[in-house]
C-alpha atoms as a PDB file:
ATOM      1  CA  UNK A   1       0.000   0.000   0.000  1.00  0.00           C
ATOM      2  CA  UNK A   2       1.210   3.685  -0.724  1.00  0.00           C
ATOM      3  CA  UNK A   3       0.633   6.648   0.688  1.00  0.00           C
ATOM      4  CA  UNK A   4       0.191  10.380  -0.423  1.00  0.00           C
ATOM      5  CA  UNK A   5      -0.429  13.618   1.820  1.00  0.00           C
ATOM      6  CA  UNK A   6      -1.420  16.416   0.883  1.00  0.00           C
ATOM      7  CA  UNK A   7      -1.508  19.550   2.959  1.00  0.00           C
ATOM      8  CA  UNK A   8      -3.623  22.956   2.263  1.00  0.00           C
ATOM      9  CA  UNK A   9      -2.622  26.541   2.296  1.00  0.00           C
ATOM     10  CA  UNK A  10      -1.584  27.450   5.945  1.00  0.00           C
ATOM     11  CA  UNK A  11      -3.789  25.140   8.259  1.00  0.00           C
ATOM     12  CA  UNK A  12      -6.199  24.672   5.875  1.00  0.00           C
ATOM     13  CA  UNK A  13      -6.277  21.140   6.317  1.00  0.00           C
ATOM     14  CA  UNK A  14      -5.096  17.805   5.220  1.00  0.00           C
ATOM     15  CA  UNK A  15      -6.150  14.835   2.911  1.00  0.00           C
ATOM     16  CA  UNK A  16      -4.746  11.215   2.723  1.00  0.00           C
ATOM     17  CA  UNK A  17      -5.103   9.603  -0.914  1.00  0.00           C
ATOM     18  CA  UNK A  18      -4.285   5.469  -0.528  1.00  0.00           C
ATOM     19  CA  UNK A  19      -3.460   2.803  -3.820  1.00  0.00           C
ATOM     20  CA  UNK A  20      -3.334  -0.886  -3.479  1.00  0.00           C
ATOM     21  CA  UNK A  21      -2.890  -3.798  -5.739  1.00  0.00           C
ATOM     22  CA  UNK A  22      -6.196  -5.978  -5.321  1.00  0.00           C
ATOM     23  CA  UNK A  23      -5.182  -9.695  -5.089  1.00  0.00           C
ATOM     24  CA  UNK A  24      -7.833 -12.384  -4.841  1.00  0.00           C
ATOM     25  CA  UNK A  25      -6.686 -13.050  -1.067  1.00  0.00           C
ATOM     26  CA  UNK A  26      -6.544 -10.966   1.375  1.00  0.00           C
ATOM     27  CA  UNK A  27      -3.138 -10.925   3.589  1.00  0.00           C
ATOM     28  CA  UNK A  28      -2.173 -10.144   6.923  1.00  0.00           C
ATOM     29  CA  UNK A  29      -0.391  -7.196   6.116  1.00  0.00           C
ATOM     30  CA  UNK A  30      -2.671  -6.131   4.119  1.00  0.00           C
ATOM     31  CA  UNK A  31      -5.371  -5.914   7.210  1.00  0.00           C
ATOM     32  CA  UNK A  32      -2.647  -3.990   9.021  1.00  0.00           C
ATOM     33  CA  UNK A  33      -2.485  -1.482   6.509  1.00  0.00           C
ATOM     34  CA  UNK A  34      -6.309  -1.074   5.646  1.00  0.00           C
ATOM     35  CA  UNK A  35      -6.549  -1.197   9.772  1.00  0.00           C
ATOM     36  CA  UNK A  36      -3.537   1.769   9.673  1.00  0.00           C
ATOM     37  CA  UNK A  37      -5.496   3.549   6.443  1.00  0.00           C
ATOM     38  CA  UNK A  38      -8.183   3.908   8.212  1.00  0.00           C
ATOM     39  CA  UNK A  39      -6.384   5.350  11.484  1.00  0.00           C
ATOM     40  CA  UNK A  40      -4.439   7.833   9.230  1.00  0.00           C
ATOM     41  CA  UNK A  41      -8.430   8.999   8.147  1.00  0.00           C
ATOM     42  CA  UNK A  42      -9.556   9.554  11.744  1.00  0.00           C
ATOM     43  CA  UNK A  43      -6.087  11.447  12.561  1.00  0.00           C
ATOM     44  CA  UNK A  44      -6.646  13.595   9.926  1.00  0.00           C
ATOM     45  CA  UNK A  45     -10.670  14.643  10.019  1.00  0.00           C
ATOM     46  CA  UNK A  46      -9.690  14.706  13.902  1.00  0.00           C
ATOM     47  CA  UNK A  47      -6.755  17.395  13.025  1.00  0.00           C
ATOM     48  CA  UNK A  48      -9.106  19.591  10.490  1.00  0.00           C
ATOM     49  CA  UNK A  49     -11.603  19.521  13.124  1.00  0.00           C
ATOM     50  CA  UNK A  50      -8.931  21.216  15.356  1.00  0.00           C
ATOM     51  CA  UNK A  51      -8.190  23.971  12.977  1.00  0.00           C
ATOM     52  CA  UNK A  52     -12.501  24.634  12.863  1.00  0.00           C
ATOM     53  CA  UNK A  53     -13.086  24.503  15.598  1.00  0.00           C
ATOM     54  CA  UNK A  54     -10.461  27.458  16.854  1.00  0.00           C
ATOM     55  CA  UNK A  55     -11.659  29.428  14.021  1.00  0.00           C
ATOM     56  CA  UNK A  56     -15.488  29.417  15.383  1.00  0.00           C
ATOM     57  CA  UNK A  57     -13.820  30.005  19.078  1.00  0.00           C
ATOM     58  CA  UNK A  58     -12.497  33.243  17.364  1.00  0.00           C
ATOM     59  CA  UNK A  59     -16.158  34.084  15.564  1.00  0.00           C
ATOM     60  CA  UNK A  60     -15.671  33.187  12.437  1.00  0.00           C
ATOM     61  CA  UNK A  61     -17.091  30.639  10.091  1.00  0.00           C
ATOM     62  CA  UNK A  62     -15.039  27.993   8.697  1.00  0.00           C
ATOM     63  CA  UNK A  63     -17.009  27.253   5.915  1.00  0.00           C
ATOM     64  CA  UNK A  64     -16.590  30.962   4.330  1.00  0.00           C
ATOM     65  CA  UNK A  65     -12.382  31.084   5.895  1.00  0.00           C
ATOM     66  CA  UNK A  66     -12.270  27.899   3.261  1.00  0.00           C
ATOM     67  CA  UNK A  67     -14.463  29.535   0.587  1.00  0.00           C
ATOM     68  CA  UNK A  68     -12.177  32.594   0.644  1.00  0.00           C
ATOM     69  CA  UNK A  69      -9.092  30.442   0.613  1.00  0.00           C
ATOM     70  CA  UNK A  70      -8.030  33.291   3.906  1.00  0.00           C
ATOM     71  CA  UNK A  71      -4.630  32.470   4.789  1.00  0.00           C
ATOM     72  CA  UNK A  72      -4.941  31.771   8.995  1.00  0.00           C
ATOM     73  CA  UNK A  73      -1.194  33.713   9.503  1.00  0.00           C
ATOM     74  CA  UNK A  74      -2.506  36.757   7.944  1.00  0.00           C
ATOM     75  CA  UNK A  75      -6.108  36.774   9.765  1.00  0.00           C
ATOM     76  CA  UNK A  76      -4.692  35.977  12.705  1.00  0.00           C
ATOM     77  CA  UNK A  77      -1.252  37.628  12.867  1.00  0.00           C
ATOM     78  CA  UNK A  78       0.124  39.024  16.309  1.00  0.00           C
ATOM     79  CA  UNK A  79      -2.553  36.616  18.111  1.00  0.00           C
ATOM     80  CA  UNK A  80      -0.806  34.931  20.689  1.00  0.00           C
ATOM     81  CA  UNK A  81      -2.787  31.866  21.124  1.00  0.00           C
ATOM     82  CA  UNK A  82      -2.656  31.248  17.168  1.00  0.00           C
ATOM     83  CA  UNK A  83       1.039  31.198  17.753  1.00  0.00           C
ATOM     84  CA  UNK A  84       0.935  28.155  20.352  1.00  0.00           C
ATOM     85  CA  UNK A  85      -1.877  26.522  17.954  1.00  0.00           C
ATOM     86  CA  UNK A  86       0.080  26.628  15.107  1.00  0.00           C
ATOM     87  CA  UNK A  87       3.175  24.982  16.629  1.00  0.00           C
ATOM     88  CA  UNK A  88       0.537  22.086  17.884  1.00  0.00           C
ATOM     89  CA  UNK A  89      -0.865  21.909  14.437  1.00  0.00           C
ATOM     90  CA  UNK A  90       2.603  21.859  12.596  1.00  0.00           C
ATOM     91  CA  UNK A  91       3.692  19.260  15.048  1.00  0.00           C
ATOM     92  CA  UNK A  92       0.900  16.731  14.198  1.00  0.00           C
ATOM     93  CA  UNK A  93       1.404  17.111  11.000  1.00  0.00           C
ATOM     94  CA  UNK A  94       5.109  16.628  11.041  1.00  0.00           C
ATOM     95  CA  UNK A  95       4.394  13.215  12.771  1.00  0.00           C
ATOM     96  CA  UNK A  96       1.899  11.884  10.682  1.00  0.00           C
ATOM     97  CA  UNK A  97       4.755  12.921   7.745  1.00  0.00           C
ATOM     98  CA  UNK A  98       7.341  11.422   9.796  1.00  0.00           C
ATOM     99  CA  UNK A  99       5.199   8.110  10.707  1.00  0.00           C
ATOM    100  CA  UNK A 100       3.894   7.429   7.141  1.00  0.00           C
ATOM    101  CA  UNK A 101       7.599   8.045   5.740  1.00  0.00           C
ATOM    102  CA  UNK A 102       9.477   5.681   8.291  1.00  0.00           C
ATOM    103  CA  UNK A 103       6.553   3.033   7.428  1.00  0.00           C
ATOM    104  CA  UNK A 104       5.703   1.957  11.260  1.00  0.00           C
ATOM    105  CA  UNK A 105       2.374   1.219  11.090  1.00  0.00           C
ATOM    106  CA  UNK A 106       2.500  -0.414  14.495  1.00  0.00           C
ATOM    107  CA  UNK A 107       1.652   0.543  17.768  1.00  0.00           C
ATOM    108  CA  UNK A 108       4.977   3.468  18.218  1.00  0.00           C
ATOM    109  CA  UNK A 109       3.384   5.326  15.340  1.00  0.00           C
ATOM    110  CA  UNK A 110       0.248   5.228  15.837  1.00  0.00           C
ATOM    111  CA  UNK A 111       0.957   6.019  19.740  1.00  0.00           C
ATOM    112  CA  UNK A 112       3.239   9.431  18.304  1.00  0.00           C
ATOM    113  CA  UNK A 113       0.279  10.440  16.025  1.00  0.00           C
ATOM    114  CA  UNK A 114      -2.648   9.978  18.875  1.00  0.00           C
ATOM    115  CA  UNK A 115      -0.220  12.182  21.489  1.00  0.00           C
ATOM    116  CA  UNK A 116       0.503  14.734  19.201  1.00  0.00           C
ATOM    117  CA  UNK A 117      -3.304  14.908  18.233  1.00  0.00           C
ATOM    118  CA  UNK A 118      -4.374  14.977  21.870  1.00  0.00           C
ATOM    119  CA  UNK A 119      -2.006  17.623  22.375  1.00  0.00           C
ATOM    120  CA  UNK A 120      -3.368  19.672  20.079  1.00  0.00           C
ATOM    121  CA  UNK A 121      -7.574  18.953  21.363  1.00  0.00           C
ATOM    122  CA  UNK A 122      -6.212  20.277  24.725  1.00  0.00           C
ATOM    123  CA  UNK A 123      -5.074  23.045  23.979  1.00  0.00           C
ATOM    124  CA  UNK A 124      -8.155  24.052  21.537  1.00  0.00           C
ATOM    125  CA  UNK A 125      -9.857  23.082  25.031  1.00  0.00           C
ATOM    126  CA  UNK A 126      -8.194  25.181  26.799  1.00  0.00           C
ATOM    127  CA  UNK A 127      -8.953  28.410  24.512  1.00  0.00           C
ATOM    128  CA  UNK A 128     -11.970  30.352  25.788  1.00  0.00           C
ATOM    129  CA  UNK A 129     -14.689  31.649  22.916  1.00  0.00           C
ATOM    130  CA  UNK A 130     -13.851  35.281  22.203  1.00  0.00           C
ATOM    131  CA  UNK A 131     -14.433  37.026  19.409  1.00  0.00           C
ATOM    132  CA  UNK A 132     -11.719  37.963  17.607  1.00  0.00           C
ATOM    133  CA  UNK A 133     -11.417  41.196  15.589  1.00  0.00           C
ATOM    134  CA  UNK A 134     -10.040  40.769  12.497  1.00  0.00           C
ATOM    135  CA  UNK A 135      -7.216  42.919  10.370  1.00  0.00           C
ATOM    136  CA  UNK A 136      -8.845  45.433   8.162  1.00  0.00           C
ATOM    137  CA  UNK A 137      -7.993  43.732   4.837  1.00  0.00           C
ATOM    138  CA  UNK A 138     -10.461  41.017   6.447  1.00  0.00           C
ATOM    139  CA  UNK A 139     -13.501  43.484   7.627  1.00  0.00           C
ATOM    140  CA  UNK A 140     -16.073  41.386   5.546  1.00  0.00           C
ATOM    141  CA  UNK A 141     -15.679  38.780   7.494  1.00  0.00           C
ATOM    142  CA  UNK A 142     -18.342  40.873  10.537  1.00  0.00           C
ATOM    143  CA  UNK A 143     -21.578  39.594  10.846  1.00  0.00           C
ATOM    144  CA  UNK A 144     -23.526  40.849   7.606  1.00  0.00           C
ATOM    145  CA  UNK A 145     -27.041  40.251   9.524  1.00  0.00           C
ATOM    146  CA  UNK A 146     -26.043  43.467  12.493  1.00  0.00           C
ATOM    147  CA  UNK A 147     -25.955  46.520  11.744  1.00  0.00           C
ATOM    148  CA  UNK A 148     -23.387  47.289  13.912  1.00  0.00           C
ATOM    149  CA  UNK A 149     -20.893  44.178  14.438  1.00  0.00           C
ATOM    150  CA  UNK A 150     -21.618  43.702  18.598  1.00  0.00           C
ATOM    151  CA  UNK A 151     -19.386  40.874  17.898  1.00  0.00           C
ATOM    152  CA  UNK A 152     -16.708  42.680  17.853  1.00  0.00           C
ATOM    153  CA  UNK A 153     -16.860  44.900  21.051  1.00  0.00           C
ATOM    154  CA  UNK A 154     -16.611  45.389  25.214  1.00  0.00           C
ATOM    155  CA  UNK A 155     -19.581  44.492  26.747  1.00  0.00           C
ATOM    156  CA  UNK A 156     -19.360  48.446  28.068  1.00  0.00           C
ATOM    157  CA  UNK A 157     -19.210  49.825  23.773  1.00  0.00           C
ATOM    158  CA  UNK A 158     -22.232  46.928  23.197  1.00  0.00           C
ATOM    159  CA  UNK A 159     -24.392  48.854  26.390  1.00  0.00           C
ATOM    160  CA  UNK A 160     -23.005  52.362  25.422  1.00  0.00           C
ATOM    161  CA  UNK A 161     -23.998  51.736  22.413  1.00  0.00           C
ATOM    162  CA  UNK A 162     -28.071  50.281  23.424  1.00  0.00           C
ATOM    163  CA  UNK A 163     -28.122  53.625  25.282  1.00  0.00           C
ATOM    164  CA  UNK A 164     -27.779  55.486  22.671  1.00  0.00           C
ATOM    165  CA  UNK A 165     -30.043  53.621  20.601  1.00  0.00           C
ATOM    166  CA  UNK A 166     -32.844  54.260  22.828  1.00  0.00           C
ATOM    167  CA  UNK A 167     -32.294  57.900  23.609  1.00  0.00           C
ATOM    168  CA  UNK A 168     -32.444  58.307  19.841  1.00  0.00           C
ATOM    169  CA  UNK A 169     -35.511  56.429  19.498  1.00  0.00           C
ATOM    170  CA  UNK A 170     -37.279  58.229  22.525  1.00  0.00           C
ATOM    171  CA  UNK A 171     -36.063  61.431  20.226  1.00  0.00           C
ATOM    172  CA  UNK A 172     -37.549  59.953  17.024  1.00  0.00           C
ATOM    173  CA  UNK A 173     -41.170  59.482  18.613  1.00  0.00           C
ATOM    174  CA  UNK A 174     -41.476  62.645  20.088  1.00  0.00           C
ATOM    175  CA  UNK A 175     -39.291  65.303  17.230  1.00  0.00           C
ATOM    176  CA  UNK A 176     -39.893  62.555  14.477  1.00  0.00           C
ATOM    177  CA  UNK A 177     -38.750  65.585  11.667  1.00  0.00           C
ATOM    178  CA  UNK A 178     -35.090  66.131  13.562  1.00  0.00           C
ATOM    179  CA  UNK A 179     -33.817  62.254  14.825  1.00  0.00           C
ATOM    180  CA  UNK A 180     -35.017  60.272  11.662  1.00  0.00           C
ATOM    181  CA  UNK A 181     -32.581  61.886   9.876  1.00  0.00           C
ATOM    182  CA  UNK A 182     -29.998  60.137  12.081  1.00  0.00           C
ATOM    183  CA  UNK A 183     -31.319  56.997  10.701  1.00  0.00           C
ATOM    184  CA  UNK A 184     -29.615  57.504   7.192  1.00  0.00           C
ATOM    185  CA  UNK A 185     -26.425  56.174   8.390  1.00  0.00           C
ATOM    186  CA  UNK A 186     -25.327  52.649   7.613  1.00  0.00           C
ATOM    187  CA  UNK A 187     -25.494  51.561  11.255  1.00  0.00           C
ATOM    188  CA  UNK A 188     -29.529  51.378  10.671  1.00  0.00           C
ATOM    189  CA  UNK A 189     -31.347  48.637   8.716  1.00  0.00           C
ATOM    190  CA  UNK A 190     -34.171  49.384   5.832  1.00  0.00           C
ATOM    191  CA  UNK A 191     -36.590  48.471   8.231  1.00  0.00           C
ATOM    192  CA  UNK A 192     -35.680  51.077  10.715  1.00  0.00           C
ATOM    193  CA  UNK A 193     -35.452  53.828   8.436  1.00  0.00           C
ATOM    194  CA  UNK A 194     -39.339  52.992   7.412  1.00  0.00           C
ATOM    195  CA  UNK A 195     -40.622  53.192  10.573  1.00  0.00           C
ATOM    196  CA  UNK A 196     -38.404  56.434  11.705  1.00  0.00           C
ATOM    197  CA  UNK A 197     -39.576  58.268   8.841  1.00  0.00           C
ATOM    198  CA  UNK A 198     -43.379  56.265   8.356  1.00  0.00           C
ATOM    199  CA  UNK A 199     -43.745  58.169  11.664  1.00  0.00           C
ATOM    200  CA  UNK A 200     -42.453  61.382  10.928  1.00  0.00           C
ATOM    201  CA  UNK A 201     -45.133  61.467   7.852  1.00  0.00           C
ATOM    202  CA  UNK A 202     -47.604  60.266  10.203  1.00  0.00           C
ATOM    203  CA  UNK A 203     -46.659  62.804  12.586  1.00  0.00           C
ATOM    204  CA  UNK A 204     -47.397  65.603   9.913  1.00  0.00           C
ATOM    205  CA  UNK A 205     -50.182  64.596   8.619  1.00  0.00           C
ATOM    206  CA  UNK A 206     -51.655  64.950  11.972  1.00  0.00           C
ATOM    207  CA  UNK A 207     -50.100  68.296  12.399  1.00  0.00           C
ATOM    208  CA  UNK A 208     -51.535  69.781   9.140  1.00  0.00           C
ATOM    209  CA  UNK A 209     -54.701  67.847   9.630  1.00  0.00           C
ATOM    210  CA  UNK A 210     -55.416  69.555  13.279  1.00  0.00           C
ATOM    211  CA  UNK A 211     -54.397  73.075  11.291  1.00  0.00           C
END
């Protein structure tokens, strides 16, 4: 049996591709290699589930880092913690290199592959869920569905921020025709716009109704 690996851009993951000559019986070694194969598949879906799953710690989606093809040393650079991950991530990867070159498919390499793995799932354990705010070439990457991306800010700027959302609503109901103009900026959705300025034109119909 041969083996191939394949490693993406950065962290972005790696793939195992396996050939093997059929023969009509089926021998002992070749058991031990489907047995190893099939090892070699877990190690690796275990490792890419690393690298997701310390993206979505960060709040971001994996799907669209991968659909970008976003290199993880440039959204992440000067992050300490991606530092240490990378290292772990590098590190399993060597050894699963290393292993699959030296062609022990015993219990040594699989027992080098399954530390270096476990390694790596405690420190992504150990790495609370914070947001992480990303470089400026990467801005798109905010939450498209808020207005203004909470996601990335102090609880204090997220409850400064409500505050001054509902002072300027209390000013849009009663001076309607002075605070819905403030709703023209692109930290308001379509919907809020309509009903700032639905009520301003109800307000003056009123007004030139009672005249």
């Amino acid at each position: 049996m041969s083996f191939r690996i394949r490693t993406g851009k950065s962290l972005g993951g790696v793939s195992f591709s396996f050939g093997k000559t059929l023969t009509n019986k089926t021998s002992a070694k070749e058991i031990k290699d489907k047995e190893f194969k099939n090892f070699l598949v877990k190690s690796s879906n275990d490792l890419n589930e690393c690298v997701f799953s310390f993206i979505r710690l960060h709040g971001y989606d994996p799907k669209i880092i991968q659909k970008n093809s976003i290199d993880l040393d440039e959204l992440f650079i000067g992050l300490e913690s991606f530092e240490s991950f990378k290292k772990l991530s590098l590190n399993a990867k060597d050894t699963i290199e290393k292993v699959i070159y030296s062609g022990d498919t015993g219990i040594k390499g699989k027992r080098d592959i399954t530390d270096s793995i476990f390694d790596l799932k405690s420190f992504v354990k150990s790495i609370p869920s914070t947001y992480h705010k990303p470089p400026q070439q990467f801005e798109y990457l905010k939450n498209p569905n808020l207005s203004i991306s909470n996601q990335f800010k102090s609880s204090a700027e997220i409850k400064f921020d409500k505050t001054k959302s509902a002072l300027l609503w209390i000013g849009i109901f009663f001076m309607p025709y002075i605070f819905s103009w403030f709703t023209l900026s692109s930290n308001f959705t379509k919907k809020q716009r309509v009903i700032a300025f639905g009520w301003m034109v109800f307000i003056l119909i009123l007004a030139l109704s009672s005249k």
